[in-house]
N, C-alpha and C. Protein backbone atom coordinates (compact mmCIF):
# COMPACT_ATOMS: atom_id res chain seq x y z
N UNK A 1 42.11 63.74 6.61
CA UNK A 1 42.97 64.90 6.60
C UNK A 1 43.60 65.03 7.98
N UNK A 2 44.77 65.53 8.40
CA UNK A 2 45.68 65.49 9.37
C UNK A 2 46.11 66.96 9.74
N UNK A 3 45.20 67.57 10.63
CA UNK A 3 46.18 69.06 10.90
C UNK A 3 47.82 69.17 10.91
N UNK A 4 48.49 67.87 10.99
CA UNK A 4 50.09 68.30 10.69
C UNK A 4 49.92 69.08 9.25
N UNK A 5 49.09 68.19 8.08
CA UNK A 5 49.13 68.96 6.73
C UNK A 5 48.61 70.10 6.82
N UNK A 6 47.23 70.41 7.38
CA UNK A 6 46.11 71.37 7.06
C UNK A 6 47.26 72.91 7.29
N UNK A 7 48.04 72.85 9.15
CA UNK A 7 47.97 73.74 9.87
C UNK A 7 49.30 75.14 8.45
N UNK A 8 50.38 74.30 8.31
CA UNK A 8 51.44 74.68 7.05
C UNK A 8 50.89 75.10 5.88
N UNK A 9 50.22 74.13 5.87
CA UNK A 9 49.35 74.25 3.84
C UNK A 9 48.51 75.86 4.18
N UNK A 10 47.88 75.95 5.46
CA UNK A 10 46.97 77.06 5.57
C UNK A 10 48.43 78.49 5.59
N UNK A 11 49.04 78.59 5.83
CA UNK A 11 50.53 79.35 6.15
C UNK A 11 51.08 79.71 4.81
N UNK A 12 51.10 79.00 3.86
CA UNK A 12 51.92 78.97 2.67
C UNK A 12 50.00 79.38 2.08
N UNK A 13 49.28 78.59 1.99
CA UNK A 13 48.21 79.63 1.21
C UNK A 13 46.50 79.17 1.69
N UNK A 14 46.36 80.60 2.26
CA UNK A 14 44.97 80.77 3.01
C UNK A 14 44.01 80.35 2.00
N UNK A 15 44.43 80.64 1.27
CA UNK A 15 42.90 80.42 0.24
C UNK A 15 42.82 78.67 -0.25
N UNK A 16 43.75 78.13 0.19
CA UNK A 16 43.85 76.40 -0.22
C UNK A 16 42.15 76.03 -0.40
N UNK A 17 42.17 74.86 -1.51
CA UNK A 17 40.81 74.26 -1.55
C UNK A 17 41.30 72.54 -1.88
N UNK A 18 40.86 71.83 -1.03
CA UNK A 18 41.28 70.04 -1.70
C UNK A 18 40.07 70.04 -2.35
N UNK A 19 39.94 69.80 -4.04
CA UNK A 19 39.28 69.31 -4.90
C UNK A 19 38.46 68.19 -4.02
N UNK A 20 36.91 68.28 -4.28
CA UNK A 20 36.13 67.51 -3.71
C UNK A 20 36.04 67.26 -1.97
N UNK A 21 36.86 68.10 -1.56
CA UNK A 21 36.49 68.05 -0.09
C UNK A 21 36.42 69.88 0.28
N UNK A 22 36.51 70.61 -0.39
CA UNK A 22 36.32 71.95 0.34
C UNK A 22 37.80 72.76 0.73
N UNK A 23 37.49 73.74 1.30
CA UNK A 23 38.26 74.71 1.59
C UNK A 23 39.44 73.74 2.79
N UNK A 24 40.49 74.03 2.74
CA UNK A 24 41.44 73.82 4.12
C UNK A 24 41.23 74.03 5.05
N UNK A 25 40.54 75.30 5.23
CA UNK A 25 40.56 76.18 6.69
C UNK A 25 39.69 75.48 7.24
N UNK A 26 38.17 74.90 6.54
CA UNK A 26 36.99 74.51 6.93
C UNK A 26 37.30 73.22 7.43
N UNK A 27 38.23 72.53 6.77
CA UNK A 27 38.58 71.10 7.06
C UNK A 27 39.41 71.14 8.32
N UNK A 28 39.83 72.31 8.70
CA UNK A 28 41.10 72.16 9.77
C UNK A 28 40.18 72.45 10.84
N UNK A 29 38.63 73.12 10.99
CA UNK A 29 38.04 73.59 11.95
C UNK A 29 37.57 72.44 12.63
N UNK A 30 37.48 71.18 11.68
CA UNK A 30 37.21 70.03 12.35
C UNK A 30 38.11 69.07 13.21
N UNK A 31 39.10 69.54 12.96
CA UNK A 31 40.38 68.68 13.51
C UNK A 31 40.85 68.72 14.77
N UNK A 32 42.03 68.40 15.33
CA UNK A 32 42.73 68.86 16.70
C UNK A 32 43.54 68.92 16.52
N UNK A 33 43.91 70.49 16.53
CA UNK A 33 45.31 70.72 16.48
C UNK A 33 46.25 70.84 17.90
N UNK A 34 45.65 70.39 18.52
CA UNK A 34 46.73 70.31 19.84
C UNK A 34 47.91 69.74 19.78
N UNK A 35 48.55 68.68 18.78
CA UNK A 35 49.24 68.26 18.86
C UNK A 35 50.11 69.17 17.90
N UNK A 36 50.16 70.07 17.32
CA UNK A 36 50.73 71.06 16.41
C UNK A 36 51.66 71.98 17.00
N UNK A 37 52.91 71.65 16.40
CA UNK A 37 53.68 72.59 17.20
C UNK A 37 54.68 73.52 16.07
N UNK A 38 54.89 74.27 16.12
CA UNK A 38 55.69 75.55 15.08
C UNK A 38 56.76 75.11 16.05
N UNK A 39 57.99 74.73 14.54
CA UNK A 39 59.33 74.93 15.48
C UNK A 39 60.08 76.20 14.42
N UNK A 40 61.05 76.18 15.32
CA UNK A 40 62.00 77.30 14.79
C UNK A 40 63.03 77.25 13.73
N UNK A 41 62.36 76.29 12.90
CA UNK A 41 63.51 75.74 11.87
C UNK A 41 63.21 76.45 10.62
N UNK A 42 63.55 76.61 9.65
CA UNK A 42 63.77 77.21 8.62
C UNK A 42 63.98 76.69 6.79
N UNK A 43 63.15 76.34 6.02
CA UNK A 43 63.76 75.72 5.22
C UNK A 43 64.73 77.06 4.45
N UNK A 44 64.66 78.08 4.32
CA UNK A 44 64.81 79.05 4.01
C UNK A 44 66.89 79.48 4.16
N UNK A 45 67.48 80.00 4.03
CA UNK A 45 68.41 80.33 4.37
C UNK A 45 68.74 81.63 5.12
């Protein structure tokens, strides 16, 4: 698992679970998100 996915997927929905591996949040506590950056883009209009 890759905090680029975890950090968004957790944003769009806290409660995420990957079938057979657990909750998102729990999976992202293991990760490094240092390299994670929020830009200011928008898919949105």
């Amino acid at each position: 698992m890759r905090a680029f996915v975890c950090v968004p997927w957790l944003d769009v929905d806290p409660d995420a679970v990957l079938p057979g591996h657990g909750r998102v949040e729990d999976l992202l506590a293991g990760l490094d998100v240092s390299g994670v950056r929020r830009t200011p883009w928008s898919l949105c209009g």
